[in-house]
PDB file of N, CA and C in Angstrom:
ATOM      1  N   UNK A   1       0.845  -1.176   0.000  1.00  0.00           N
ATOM      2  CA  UNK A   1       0.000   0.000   0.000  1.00  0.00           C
ATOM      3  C   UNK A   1       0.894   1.244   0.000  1.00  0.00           C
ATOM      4  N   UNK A   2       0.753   2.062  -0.733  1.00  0.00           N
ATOM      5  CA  UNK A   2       1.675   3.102  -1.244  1.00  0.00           C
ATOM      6  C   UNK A   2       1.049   4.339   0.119  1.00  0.00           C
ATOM      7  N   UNK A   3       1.956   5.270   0.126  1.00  0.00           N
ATOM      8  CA  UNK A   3       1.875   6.270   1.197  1.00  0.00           C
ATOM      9  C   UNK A   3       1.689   7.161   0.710  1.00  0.00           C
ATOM     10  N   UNK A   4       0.658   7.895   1.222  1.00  0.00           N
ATOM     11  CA  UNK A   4      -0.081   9.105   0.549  1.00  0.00           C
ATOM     12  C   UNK A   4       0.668  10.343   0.492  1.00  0.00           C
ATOM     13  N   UNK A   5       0.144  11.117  -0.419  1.00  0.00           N
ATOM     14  CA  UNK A   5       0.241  12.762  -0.297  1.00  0.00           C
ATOM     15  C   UNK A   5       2.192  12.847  -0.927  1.00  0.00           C
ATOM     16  N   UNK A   6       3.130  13.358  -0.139  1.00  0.00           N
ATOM     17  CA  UNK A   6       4.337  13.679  -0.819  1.00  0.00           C
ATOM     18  C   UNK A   6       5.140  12.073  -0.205  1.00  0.00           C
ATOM     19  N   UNK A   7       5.015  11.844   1.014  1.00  0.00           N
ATOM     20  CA  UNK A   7       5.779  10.349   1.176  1.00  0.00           C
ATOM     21  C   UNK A   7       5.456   9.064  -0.033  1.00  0.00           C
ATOM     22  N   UNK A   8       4.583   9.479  -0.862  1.00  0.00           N
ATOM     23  CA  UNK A   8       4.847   8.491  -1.909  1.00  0.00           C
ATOM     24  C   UNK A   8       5.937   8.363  -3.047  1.00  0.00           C
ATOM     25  N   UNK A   9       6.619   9.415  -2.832  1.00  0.00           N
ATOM     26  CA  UNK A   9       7.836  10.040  -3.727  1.00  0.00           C
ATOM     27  C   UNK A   9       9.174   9.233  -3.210  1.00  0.00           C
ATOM     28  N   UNK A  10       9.810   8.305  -4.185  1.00  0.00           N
ATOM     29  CA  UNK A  10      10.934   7.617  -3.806  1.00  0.00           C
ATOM     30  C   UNK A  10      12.311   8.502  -3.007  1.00  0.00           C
ATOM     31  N   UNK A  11      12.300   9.645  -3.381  1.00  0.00           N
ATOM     32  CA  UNK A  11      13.210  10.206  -3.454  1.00  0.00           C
ATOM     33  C   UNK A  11      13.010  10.722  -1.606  1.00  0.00           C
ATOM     34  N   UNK A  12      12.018  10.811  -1.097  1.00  0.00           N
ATOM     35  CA  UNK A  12      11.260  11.268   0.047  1.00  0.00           C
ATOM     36  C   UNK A  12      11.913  10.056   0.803  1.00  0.00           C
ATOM     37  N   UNK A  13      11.259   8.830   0.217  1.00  0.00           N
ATOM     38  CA  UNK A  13      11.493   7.416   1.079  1.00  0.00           C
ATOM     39  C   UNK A  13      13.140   7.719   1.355  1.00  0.00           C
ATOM     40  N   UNK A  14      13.935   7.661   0.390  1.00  0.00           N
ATOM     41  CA  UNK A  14      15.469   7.374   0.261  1.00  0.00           C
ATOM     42  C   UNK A  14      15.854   8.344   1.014  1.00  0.00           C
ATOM     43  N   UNK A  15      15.660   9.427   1.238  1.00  0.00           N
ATOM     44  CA  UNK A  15      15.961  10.583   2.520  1.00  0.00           C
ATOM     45  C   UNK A  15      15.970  10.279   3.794  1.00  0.00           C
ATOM     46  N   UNK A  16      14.447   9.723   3.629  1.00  0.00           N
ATOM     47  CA  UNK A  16      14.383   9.144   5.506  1.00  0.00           C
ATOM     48  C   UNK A  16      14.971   8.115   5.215  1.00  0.00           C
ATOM     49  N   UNK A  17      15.124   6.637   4.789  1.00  0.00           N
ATOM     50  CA  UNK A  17      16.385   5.933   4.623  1.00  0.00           C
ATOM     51  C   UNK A  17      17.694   6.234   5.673  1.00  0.00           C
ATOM     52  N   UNK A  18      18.000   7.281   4.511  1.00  0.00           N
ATOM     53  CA  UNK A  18      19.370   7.595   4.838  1.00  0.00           C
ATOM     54  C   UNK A  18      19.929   8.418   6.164  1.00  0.00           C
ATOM     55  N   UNK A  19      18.829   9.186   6.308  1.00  0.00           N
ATOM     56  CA  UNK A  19      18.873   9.443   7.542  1.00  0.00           C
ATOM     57  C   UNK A  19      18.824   8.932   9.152  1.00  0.00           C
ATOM     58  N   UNK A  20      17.645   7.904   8.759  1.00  0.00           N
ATOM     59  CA  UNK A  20      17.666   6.674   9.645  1.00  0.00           C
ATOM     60  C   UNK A  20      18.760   6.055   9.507  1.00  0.00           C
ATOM     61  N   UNK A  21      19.395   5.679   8.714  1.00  0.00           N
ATOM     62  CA  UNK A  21      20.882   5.144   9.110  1.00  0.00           C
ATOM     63  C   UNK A  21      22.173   5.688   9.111  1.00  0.00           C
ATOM     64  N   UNK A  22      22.195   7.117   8.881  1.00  0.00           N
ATOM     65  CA  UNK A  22      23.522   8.096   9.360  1.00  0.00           C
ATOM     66  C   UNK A  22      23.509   8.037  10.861  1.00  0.00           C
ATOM     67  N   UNK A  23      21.666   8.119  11.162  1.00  0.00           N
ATOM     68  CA  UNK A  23      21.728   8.564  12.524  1.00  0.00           C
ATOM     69  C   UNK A  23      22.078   7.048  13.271  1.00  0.00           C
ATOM     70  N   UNK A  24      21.759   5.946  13.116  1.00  0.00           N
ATOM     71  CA  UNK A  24      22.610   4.757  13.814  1.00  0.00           C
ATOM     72  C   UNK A  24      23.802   4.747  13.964  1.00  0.00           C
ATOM     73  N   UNK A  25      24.145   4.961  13.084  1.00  0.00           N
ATOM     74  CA  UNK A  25      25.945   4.716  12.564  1.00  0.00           C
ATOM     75  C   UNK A  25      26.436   5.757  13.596  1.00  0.00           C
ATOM     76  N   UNK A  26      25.800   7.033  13.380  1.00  0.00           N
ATOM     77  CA  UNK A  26      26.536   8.059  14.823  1.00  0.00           C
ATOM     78  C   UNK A  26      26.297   7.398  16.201  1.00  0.00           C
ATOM     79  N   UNK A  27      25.510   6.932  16.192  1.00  0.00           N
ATOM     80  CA  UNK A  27      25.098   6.545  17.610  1.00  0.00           C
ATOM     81  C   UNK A  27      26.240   5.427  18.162  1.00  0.00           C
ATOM     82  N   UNK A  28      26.129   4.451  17.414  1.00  0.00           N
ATOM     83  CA  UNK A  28      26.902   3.588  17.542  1.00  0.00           C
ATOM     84  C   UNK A  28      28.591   3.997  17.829  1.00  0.00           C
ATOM     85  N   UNK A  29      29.196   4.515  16.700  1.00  0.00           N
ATOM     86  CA  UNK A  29      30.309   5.173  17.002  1.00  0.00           C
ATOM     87  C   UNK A  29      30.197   6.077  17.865  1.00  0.00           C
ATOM     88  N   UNK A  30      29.516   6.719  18.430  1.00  0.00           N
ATOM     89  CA  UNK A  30      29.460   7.299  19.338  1.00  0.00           C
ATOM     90  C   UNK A  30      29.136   6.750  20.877  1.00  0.00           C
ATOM     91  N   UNK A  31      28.353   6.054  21.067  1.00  0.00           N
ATOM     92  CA  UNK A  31      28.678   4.972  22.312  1.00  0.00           C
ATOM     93  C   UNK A  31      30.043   4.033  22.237  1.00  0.00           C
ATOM     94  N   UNK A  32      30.109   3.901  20.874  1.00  0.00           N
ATOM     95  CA  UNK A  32      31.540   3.237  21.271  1.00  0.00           C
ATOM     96  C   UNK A  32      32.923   4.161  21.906  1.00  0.00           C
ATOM     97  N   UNK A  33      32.780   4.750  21.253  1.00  0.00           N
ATOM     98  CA  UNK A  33      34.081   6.269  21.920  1.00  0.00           C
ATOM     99  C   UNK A  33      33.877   6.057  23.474  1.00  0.00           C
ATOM    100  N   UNK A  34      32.774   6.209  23.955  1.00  0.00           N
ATOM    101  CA  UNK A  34      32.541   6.807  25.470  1.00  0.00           C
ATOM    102  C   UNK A  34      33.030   5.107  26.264  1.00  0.00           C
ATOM    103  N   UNK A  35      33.008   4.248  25.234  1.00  0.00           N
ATOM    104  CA  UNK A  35      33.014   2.754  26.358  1.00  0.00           C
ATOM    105  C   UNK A  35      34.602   3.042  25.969  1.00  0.00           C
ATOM    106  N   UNK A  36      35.187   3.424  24.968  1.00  0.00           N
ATOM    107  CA  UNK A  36      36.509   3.222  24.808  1.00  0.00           C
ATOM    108  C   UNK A  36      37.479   4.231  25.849  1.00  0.00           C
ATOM    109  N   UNK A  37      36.869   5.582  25.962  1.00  0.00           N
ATOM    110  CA  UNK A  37      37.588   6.526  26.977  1.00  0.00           C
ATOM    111  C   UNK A  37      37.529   5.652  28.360  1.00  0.00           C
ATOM    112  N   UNK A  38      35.839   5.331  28.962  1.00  0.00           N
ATOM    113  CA  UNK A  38      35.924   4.822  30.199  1.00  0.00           C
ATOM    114  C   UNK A  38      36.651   4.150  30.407  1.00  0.00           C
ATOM    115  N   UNK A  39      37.264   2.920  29.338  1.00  0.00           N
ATOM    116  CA  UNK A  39      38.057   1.938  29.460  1.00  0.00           C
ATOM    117  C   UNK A  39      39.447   2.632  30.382  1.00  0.00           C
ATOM    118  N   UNK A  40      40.117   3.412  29.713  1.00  0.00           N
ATOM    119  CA  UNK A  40      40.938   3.857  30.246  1.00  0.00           C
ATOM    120  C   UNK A  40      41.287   4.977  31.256  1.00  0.00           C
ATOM    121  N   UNK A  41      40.063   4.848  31.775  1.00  0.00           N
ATOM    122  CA  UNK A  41      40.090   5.391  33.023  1.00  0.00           C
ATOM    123  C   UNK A  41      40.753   5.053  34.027  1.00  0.00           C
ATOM    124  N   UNK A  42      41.828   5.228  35.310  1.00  0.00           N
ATOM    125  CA  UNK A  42      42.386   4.520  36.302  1.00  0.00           C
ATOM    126  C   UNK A  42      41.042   4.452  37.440  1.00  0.00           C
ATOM    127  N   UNK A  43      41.499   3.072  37.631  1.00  0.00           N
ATOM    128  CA  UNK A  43      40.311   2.958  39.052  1.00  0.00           C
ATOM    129  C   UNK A  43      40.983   3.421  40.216  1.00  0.00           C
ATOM    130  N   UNK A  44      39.848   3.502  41.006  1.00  0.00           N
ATOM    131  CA  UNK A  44      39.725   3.760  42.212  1.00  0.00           C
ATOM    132  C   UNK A  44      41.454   3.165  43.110  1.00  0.00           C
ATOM    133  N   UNK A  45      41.523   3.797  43.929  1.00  0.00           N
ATOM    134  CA  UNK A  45      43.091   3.544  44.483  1.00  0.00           C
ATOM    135  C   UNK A  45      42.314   2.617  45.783  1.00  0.00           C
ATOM    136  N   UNK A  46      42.916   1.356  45.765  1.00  0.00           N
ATOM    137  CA  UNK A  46      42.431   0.278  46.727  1.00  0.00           C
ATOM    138  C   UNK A  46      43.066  -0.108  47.811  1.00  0.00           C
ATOM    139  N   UNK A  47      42.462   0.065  49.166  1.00  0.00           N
ATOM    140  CA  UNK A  47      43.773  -0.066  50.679  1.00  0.00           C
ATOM    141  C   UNK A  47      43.941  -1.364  50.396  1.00  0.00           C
ATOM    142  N   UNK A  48      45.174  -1.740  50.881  1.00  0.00           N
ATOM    143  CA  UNK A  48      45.678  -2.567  51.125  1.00  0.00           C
ATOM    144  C   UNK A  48      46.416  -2.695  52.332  1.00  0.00           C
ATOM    145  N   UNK A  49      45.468  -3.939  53.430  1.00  0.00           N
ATOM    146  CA  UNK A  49      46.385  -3.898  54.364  1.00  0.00           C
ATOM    147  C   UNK A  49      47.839  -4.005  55.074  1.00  0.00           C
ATOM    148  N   UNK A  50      48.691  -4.115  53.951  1.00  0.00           N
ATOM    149  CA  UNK A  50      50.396  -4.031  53.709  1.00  0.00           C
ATOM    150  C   UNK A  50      50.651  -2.643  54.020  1.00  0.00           C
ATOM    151  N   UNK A  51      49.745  -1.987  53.830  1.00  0.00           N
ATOM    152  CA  UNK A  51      50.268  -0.402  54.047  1.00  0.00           C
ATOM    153  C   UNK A  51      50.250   0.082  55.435  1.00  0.00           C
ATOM    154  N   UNK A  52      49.608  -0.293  56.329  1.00  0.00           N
ATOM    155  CA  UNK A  52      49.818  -0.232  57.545  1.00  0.00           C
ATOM    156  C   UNK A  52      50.583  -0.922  58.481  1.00  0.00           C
ATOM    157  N   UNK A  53      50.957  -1.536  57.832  1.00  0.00           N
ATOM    158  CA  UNK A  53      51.863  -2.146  58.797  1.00  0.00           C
ATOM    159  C   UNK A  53      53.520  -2.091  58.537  1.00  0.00           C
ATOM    160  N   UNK A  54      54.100  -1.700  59.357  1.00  0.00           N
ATOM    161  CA  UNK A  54      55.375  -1.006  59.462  1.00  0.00           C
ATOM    162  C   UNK A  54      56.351  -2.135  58.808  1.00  0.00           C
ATOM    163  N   UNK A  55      57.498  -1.443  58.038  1.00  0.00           N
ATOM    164  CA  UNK A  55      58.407  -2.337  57.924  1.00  0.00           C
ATOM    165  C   UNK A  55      59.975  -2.191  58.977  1.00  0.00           C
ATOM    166  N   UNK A  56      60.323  -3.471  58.797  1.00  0.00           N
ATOM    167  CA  UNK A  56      61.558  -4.004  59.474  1.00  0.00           C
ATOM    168  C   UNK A  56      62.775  -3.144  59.164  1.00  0.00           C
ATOM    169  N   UNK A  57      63.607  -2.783  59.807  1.00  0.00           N
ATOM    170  CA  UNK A  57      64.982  -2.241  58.916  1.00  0.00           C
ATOM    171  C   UNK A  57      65.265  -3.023  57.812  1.00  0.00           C
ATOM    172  N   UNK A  58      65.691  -4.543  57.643  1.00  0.00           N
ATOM    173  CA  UNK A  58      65.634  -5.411  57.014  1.00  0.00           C
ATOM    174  C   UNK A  58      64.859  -5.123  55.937  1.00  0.00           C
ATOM    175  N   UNK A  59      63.427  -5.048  55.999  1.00  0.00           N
ATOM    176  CA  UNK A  59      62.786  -5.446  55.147  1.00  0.00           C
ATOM    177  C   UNK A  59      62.635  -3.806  54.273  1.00  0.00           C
ATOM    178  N   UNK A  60      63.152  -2.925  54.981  1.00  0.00           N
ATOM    179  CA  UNK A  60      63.378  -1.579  54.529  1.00  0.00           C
ATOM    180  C   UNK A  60      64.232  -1.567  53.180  1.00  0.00           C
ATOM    181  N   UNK A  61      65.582  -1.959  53.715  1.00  0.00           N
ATOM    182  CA  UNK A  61      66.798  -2.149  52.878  1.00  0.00           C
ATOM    183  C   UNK A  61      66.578  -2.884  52.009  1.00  0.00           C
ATOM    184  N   UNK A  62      66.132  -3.870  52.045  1.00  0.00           N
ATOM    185  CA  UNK A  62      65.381  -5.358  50.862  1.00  0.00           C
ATOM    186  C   UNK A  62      64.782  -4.877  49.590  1.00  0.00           C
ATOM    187  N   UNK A  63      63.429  -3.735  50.411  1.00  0.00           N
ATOM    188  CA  UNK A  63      62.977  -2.787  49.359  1.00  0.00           C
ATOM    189  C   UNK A  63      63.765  -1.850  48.462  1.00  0.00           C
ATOM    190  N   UNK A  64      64.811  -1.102  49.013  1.00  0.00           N
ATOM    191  CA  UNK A  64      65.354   0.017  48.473  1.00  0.00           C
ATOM    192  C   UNK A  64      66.245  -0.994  47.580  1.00  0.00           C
ATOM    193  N   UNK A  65      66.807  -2.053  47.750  1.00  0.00           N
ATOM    194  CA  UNK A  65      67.969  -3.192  47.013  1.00  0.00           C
ATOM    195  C   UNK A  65      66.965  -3.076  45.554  1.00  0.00           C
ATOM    196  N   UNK A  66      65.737  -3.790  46.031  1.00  0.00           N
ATOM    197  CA  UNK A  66      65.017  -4.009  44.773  1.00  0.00           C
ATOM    198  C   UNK A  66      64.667  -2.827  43.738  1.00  0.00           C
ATOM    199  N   UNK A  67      63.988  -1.487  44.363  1.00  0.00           N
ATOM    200  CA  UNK A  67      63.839  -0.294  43.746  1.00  0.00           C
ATOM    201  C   UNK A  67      65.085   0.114  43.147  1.00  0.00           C
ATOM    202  N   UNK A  68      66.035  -0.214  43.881  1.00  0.00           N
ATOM    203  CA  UNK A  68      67.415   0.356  43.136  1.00  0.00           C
ATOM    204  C   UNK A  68      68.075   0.070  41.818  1.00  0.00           C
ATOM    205  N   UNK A  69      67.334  -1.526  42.259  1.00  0.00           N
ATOM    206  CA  UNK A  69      67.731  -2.450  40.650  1.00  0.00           C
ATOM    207  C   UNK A  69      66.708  -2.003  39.408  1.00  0.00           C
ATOM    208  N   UNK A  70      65.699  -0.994  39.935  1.00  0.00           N
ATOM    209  CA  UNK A  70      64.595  -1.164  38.797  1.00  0.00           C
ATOM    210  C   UNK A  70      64.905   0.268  38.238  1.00  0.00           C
ATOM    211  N   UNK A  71      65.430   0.990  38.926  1.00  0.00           N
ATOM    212  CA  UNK A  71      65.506   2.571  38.148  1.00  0.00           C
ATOM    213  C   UNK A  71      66.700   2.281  37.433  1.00  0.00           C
ATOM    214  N   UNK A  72      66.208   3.230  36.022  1.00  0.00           N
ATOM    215  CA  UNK A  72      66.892   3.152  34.934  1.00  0.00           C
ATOM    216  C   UNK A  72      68.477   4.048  34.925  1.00  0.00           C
ATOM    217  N   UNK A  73      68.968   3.077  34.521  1.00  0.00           N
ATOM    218  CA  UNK A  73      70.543   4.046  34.889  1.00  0.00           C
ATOM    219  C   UNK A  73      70.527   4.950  33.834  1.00  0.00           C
ATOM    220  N   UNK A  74      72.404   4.845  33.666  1.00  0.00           N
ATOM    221  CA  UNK A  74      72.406   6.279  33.034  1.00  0.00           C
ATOM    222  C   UNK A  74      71.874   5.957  31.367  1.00  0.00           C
ATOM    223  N   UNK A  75      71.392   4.936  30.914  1.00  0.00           N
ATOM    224  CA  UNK A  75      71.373   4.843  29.523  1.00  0.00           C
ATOM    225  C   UNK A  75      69.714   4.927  29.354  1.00  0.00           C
ATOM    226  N   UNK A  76      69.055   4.834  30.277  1.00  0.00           N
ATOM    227  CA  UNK A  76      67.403   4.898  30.611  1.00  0.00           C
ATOM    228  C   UNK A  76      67.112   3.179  30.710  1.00  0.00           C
ATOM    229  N   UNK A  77      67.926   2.448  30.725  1.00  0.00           N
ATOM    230  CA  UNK A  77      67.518   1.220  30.824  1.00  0.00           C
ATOM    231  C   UNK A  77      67.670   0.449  31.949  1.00  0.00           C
ATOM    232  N   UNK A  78      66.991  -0.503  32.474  1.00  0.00           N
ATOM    233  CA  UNK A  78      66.626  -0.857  34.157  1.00  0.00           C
ATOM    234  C   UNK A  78      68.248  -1.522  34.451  1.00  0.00           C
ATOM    235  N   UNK A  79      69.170  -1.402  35.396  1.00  0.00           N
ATOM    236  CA  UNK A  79      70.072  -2.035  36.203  1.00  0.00           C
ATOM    237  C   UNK A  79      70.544  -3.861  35.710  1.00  0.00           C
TER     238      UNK A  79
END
């Protein structure tokens, strides 16, 4: 059954068409952007009960041994 008055005009149909599907296509790429930024969002900073509790001289020095080995010397590359 054909559509009255000016929507019977192909050229009418093919407009809304196209419009109906520019406007998906934005949508879509456009929810996708916003899931892609959130993605890289940093979360929330999480306690951990290691942080309260004091370290040893020992276990002081142990740490700084290890941190020491990981900073990049003079060439920018790790120890």
């Amino acid at each position: 059954m054909p559509l009255p008055g000016p929507f019977s005009d192909p050229r009418v149909i093919t407009l809304f068409g196209l419009l109906a599907v520019s406007t998906a296509a934005w949508l879509a790429l456009g929810l996708r952007a916003r899931a892609r930024d959130r993605a890289g969002v940093p979360l929330e900073r999480v306690w951990h009960p290691q942080e309260s509790v004091p370290l040893t001289p020992a276990e002081e020095h142990a740490f700084g041994q290890v941190v020491s080995r990981l900073s990049p010397g003079s060439t920018g590359r790790p120890r």
